[in-house]
C-alpha atoms as a PDB file:
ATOM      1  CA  UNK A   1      74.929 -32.721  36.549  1.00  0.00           C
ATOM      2  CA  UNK A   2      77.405 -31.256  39.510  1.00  0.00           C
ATOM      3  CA  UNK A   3      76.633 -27.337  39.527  1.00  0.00           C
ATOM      4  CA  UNK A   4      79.719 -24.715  39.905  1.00  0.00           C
ATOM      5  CA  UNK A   5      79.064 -22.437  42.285  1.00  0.00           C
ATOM      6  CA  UNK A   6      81.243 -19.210  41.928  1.00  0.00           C
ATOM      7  CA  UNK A   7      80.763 -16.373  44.302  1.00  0.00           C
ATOM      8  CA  UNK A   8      82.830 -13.349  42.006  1.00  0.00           C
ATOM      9  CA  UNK A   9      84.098 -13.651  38.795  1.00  0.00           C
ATOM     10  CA  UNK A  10      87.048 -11.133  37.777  1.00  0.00           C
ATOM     11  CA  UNK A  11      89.052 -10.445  34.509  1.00  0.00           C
ATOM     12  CA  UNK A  12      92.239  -8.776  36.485  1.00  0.00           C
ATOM     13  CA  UNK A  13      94.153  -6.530  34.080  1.00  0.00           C
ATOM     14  CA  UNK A  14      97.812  -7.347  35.122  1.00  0.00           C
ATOM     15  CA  UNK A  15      99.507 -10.323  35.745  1.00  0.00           C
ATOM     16  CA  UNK A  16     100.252  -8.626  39.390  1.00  0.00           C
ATOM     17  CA  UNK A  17      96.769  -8.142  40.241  1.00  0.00           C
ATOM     18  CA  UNK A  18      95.785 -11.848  39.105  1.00  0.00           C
ATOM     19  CA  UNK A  19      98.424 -13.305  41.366  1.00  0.00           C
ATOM     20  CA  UNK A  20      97.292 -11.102  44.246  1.00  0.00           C
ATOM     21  CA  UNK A  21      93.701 -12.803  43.891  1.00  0.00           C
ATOM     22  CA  UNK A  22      94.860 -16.115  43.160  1.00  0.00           C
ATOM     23  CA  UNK A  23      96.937 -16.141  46.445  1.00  0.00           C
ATOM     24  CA  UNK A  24      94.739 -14.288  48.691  1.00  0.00           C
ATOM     25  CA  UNK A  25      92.317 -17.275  49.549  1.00  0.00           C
ATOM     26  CA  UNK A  26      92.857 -21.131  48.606  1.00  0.00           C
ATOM     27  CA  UNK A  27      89.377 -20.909  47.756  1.00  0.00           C
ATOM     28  CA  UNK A  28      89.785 -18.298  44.478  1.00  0.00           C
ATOM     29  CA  UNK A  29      90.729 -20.413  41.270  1.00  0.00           C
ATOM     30  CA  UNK A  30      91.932 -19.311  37.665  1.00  0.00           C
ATOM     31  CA  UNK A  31      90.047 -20.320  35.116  1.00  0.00           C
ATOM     32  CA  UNK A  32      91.776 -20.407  31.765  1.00  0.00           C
ATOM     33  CA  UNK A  33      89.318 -22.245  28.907  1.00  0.00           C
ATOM     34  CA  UNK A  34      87.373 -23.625  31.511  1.00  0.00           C
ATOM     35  CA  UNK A  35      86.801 -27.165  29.244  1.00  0.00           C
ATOM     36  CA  UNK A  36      87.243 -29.290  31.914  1.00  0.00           C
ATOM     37  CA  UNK A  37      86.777 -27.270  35.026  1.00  0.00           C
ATOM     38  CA  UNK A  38      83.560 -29.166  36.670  1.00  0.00           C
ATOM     39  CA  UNK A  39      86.027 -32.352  36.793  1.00  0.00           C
ATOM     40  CA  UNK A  40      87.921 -30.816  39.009  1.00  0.00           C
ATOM     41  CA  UNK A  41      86.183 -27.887  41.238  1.00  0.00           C
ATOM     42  CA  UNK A  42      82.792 -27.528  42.793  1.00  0.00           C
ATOM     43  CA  UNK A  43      82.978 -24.016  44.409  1.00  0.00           C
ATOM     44  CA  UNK A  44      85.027 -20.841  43.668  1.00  0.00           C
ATOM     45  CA  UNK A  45      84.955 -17.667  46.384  1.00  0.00           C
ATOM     46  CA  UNK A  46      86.763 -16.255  43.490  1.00  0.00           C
ATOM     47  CA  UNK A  47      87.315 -17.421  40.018  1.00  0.00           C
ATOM     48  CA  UNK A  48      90.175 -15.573  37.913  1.00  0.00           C
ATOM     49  CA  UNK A  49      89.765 -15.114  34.111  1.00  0.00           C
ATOM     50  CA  UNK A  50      92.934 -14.738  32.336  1.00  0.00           C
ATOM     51  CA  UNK A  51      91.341 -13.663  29.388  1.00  0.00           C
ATOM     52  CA  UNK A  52      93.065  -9.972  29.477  1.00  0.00           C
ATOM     53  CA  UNK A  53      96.551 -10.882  29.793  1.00  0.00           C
ATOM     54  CA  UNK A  54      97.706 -11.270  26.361  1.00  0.00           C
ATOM     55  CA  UNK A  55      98.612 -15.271  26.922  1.00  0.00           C
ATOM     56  CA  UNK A  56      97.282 -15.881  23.745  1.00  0.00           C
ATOM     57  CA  UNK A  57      99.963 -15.854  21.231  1.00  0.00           C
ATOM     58  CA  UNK A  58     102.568 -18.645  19.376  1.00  0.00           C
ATOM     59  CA  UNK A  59     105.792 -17.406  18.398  1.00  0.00           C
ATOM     60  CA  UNK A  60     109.167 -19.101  17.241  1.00  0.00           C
ATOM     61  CA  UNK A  61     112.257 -17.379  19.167  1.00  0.00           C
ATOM     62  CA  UNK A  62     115.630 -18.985  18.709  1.00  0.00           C
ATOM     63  CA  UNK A  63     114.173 -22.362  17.631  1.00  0.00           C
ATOM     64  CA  UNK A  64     111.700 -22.800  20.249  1.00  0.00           C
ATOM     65  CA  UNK A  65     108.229 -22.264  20.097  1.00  0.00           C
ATOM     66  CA  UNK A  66     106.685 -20.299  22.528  1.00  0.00           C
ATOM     67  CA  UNK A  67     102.906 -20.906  23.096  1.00  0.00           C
ATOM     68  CA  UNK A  68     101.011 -18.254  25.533  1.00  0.00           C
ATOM     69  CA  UNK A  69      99.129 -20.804  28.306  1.00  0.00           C
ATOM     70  CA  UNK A  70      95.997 -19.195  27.136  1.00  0.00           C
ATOM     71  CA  UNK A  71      95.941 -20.357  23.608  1.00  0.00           C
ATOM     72  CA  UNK A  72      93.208 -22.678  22.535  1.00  0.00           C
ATOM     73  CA  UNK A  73      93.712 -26.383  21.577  1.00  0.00           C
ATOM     74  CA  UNK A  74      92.497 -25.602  18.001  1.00  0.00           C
ATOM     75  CA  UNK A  75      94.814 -22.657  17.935  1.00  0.00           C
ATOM     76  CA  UNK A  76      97.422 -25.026  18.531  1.00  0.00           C
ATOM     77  CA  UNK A  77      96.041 -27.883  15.891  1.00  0.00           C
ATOM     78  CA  UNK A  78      95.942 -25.204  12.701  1.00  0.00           C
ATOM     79  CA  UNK A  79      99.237 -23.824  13.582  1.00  0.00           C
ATOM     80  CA  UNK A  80     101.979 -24.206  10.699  1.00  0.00           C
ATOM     81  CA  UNK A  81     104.621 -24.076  12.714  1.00  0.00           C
ATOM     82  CA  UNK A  82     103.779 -27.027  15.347  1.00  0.00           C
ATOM     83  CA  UNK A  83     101.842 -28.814  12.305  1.00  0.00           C
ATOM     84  CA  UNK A  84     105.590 -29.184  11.030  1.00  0.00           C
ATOM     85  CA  UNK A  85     107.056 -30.252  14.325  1.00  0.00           C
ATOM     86  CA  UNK A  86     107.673 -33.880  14.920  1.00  0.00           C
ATOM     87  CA  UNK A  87     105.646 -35.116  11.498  1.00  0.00           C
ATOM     88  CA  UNK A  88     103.039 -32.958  13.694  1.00  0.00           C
ATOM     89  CA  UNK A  89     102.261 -35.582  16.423  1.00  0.00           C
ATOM     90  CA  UNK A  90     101.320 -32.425  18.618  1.00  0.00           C
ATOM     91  CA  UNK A  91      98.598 -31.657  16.142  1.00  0.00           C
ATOM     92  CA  UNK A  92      97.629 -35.189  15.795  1.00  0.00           C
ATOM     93  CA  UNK A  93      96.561 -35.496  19.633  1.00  0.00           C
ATOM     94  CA  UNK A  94      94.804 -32.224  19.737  1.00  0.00           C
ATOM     95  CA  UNK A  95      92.581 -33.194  16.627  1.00  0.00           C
ATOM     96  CA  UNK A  96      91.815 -36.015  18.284  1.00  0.00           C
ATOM     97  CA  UNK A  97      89.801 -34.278  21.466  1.00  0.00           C
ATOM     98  CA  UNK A  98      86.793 -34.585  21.609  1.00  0.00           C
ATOM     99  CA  UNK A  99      84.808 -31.947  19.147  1.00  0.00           C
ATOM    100  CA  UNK A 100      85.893 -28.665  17.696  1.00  0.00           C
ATOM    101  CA  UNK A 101      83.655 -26.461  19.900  1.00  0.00           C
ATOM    102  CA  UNK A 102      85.407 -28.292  22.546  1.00  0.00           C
ATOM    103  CA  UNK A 103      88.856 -27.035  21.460  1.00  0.00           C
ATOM    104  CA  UNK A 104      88.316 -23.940  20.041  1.00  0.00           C
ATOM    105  CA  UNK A 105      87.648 -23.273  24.237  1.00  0.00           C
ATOM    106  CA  UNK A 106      90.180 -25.372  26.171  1.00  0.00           C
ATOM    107  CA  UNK A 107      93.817 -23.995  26.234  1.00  0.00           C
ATOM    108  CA  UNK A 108      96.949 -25.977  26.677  1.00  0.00           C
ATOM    109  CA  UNK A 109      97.514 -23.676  29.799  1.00  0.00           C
ATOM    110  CA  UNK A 110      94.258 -25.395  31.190  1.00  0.00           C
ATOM    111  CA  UNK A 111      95.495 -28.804  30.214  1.00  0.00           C
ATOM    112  CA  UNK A 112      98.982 -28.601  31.603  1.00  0.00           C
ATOM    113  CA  UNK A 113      97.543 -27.085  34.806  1.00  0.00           C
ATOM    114  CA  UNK A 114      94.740 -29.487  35.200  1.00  0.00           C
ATOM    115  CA  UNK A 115      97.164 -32.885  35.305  1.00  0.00           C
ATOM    116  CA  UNK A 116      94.678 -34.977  34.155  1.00  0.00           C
ATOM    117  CA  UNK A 117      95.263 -38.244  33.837  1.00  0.00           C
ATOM    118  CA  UNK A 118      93.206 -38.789  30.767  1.00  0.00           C
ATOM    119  CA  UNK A 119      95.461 -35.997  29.362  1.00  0.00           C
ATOM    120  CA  UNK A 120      96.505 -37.209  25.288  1.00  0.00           C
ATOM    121  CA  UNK A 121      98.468 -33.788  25.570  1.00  0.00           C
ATOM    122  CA  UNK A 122     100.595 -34.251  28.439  1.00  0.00           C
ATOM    123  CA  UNK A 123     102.033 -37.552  26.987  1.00  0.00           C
ATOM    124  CA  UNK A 124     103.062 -35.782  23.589  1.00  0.00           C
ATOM    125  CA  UNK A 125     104.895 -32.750  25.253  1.00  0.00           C
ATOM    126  CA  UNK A 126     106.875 -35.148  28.092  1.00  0.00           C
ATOM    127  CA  UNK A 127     108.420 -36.918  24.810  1.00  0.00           C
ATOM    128  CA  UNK A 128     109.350 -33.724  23.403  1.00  0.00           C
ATOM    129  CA  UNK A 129     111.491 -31.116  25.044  1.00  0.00           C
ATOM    130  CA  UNK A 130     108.885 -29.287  26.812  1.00  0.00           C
ATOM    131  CA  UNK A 131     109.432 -26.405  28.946  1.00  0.00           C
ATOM    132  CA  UNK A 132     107.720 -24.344  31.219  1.00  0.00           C
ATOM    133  CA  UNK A 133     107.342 -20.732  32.372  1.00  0.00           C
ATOM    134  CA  UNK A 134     105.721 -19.569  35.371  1.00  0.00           C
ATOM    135  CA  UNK A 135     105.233 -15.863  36.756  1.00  0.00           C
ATOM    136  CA  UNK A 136     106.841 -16.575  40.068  1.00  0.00           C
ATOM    137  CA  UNK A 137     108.698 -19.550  39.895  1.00  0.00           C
ATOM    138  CA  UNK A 138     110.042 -19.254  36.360  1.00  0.00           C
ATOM    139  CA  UNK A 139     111.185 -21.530  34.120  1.00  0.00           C
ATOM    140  CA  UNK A 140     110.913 -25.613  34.590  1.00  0.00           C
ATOM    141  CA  UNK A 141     110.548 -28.474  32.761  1.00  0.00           C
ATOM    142  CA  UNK A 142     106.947 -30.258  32.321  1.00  0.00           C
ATOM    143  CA  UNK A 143     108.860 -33.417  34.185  1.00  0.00           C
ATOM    144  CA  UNK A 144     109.990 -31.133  37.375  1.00  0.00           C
ATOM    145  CA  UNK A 145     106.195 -29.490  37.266  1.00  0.00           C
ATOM    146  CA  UNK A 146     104.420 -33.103  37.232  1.00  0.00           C
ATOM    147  CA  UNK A 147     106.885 -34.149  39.966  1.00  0.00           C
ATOM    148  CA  UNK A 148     106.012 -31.309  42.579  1.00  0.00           C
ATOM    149  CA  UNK A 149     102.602 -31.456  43.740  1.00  0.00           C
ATOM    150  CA  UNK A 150     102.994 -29.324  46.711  1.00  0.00           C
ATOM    151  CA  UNK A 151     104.514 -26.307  44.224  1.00  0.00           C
ATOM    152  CA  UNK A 152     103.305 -23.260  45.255  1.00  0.00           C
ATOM    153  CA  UNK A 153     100.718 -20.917  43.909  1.00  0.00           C
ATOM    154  CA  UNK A 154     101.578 -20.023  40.462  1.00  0.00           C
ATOM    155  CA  UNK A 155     100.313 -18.931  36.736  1.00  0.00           C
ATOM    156  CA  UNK A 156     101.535 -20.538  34.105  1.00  0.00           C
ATOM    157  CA  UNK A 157     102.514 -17.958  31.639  1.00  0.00           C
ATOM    158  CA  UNK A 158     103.681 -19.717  28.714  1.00  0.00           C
ATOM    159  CA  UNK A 159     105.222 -23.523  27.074  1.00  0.00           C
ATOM    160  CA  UNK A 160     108.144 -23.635  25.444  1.00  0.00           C
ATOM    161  CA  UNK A 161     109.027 -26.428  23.122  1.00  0.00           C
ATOM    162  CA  UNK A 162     112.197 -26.973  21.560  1.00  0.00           C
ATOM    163  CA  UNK A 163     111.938 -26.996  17.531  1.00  0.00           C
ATOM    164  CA  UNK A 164     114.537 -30.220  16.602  1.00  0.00           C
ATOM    165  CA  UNK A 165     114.177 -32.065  13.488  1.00  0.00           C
ATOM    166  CA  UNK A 166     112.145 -35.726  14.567  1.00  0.00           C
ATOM    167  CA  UNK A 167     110.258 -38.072  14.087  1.00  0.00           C
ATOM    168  CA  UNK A 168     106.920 -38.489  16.311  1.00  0.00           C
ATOM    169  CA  UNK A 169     103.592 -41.252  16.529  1.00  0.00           C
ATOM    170  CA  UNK A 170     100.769 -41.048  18.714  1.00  0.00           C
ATOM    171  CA  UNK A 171      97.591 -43.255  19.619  1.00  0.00           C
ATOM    172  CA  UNK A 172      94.697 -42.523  21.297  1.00  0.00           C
ATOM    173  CA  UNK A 173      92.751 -45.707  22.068  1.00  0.00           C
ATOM    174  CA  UNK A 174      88.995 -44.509  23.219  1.00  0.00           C
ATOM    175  CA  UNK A 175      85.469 -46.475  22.703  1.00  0.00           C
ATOM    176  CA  UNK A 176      84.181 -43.397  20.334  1.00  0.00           C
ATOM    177  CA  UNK A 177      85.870 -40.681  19.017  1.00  0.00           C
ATOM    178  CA  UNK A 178      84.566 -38.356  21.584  1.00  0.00           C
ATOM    179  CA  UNK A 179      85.460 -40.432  24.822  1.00  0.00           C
ATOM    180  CA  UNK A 180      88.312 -40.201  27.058  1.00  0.00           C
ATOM    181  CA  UNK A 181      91.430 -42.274  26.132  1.00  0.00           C
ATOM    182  CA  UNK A 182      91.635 -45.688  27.418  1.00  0.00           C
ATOM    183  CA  UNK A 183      95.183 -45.663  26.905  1.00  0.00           C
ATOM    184  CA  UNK A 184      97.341 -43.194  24.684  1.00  0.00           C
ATOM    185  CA  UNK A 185     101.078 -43.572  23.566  1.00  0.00           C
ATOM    186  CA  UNK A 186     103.815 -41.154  22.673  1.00  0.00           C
ATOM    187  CA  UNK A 187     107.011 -41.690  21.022  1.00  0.00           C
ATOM    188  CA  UNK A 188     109.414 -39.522  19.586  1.00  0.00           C
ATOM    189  CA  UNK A 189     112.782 -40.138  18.196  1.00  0.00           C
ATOM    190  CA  UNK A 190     115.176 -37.459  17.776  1.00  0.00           C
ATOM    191  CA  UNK A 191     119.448 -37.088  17.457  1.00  0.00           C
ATOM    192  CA  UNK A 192     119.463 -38.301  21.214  1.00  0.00           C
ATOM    193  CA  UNK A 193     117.328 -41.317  20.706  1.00  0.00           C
ATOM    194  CA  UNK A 194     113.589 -42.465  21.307  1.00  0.00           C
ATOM    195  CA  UNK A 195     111.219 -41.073  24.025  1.00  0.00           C
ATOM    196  CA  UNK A 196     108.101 -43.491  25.331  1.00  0.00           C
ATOM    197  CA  UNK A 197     105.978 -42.557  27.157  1.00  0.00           C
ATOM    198  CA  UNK A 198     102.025 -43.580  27.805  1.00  0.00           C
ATOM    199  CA  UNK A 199      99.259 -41.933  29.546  1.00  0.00           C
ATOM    200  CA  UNK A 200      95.713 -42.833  30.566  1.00  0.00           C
ATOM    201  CA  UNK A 201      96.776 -46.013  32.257  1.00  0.00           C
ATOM    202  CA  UNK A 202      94.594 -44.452  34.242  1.00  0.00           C
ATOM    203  CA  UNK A 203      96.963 -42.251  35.367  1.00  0.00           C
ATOM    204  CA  UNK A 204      98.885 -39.637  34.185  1.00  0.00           C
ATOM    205  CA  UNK A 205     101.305 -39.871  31.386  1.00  0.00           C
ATOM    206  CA  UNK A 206     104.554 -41.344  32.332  1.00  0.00           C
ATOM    207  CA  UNK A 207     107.986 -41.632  30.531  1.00  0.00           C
ATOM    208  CA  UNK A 208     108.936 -45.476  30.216  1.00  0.00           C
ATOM    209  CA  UNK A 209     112.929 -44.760  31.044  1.00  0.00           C
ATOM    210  CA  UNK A 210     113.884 -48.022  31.875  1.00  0.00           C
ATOM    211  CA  UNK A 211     112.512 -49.104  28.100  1.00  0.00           C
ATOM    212  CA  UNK A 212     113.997 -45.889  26.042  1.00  0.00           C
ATOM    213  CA  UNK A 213     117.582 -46.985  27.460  1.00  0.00           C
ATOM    214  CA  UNK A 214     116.931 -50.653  26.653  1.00  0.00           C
ATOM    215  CA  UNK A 215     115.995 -49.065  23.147  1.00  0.00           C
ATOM    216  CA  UNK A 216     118.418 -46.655  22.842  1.00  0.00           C
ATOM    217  CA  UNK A 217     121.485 -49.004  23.218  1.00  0.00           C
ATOM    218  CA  UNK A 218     120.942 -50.430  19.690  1.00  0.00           C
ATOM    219  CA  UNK A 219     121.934 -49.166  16.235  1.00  0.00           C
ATOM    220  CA  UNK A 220     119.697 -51.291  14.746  1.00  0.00           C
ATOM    221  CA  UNK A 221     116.515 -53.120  15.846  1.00  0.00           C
ATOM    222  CA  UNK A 222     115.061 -56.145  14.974  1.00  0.00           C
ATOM    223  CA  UNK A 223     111.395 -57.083  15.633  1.00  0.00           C
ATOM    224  CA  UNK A 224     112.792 -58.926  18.941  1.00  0.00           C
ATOM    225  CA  UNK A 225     114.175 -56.051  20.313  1.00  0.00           C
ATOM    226  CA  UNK A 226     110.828 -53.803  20.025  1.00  0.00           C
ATOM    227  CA  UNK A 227     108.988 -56.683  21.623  1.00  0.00           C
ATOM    228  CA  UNK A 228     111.396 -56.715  24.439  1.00  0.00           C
ATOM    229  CA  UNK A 229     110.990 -52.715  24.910  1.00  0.00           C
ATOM    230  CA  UNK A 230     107.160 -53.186  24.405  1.00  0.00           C
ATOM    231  CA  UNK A 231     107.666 -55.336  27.339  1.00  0.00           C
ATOM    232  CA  UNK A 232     109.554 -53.413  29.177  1.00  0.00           C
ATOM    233  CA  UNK A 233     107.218 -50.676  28.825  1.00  0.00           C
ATOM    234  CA  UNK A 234     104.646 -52.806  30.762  1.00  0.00           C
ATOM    235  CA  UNK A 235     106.821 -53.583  33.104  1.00  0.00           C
ATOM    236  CA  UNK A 236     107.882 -50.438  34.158  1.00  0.00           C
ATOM    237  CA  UNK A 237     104.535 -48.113  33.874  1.00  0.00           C
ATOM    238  CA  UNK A 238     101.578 -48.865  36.509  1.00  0.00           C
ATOM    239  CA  UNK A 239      98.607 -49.976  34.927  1.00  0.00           C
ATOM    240  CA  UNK A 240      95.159 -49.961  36.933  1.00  0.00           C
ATOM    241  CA  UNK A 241      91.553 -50.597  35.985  1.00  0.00           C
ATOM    242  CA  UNK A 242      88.686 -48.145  35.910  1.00  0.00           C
ATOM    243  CA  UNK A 243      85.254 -47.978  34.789  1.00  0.00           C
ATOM    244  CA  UNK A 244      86.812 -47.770  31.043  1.00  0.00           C
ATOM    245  CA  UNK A 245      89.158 -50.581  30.791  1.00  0.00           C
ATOM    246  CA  UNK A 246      90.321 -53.562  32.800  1.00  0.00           C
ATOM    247  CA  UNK A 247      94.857 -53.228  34.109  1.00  0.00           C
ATOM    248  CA  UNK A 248      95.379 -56.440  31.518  1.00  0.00           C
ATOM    249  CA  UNK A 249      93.561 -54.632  28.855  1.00  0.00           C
ATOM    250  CA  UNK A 250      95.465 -51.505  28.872  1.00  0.00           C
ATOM    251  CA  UNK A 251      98.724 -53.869  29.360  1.00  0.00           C
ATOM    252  CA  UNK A 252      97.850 -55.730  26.249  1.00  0.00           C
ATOM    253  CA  UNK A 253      97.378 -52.358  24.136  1.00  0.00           C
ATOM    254  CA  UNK A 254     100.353 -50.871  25.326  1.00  0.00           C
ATOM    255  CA  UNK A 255     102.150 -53.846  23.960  1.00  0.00           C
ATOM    256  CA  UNK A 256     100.776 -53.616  20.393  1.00  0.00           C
ATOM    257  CA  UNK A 257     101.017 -50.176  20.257  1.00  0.00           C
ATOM    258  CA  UNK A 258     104.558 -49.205  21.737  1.00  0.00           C
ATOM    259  CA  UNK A 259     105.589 -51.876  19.095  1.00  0.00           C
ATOM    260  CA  UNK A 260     103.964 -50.820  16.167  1.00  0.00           C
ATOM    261  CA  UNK A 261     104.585 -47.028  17.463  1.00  0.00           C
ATOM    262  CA  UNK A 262     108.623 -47.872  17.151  1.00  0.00           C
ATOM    263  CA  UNK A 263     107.987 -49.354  14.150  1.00  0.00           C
ATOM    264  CA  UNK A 264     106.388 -46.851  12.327  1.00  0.00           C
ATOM    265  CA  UNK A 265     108.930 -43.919  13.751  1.00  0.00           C
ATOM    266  CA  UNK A 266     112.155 -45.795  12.118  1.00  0.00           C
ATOM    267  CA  UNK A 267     110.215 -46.546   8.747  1.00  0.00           C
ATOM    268  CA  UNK A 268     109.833 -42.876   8.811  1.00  0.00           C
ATOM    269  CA  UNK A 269     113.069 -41.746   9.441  1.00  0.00           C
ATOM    270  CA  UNK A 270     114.092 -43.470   5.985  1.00  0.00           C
END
């Protein structure tokens, strides 16, 4: 097993003096749950606990929810509020991550951050309207984050997600329960139409545009019309292979399951 090898560990007690560390040396690192952080780093000069920064709490201002970047997963999962939100398809991804010791420690800070493209959260929040707030570079959405790799230094303080009345599915396709996804699938539907979009193909989730405008130009579907967007979905998104799953694998899932995903969002809109 690949060994971390971390020279200082701090617990800075101001946002200020965690951002001084963070920037002083590429080689110091935040750690916010730390779930998944052999995945993706093998040394730290420095690694920065945000435990002691009071990023831990979920609010509800002005019909948004606020959720501090250190909250935990299962934090998230138990949570009223988001349970409520989109038939709870937030709450349905996160229960579906691996075990509960597992997400009573990773935070949805750490799982925005971290990009991964096995991510079943980063899906969800792209088809809702997801926000983000940084202590330098403010507020963005999770699109304009994902789309800027070369964004500076920055800690994530906080996501916002708007509260609207919808309707939401999600599948996580996975050999076992406690596996990475395979392939996962998001779709919500809201006053402004449906959102697709599907993640662990392998790569990171991605929102199908081309199909949610095919999809969103009808009143009412038919059965044809969700094959053609199920199509279109494959089409559009890049679909590899991997050590999990073959590219016409994945292809052929996301075509059942965009289908049946549409499906089951406008029987449950009635």
């Amino acid at each position: 097993m690949m060994k971390l090898v971390v020279t200082e560990y701090l617990k800075p007690k101001s946002l200020e003096e965690a951002y001084s560390l963070f920037i002083e040396d590429k080689k110091n690192h935040i750690i916010a749950g730390g779930a998944w952080i052999k995945l993706s780093l093998k040394t730290a000069n420095k690694l920065i606990d945000l435990e002691e920064l009071k990023l831990n709490e979920i609010t509800e201002i002005d019909h948004v929810i606020e959720i501090g970047s250190m909250v935990t997963l299962r934090e998230i999962e138990i949570n009223p509020k988001i349970n409520r939100l989109y038939n709870g398809i937030l709450s349905s991804a996160i229960h579906k991550i691996m075990g509960v010791t597992i997400r009573n420690v990773a935070t949805l800070g750490g799982s925005v951050m971290g990009k991964y493209a096995f991510s079943d959260i980063i899906p969800v929040l792209l088809v809702l309207r997801t926000r983000l707030v940084f202590y330098k570079h403010g507020e963005m959405s999770l699109q304009e984050f994902l789309d800027n790799p070369k964004m500076e230094r920055d800690i994530l303080l906080k996501i916002l997600i708007k509260r609207d009345l919808g309707i939401g599915f999600f599948k996580k396709v996975a050999i076992t329960p406690l596996d990475f996804s395979i392939l996962n699938i998001a779709i919500s539907k809201n006053a402004e139409g449906f959102k697709i979009c599907v993640g662990a193909t392998p790569y990171i989730g991605k929102l199908a545009v081309k199909a949610m405008e095919y999809i969103n130009g009808f009143k009412n579907v038919s059965d044809e019309k969700l094959l053609n967007c199920a199509n279109l979905v494959v089409e559009e998104i890049k679909f590899s292979k991997n050590n999990r799953a073959s590219k016409e694998y994945r292809e052929e899932l996301a075509k059942v399951y965009v289908k049946r995903g549409l499906k089951k969002v406008i029987a449950n809109e009635g």
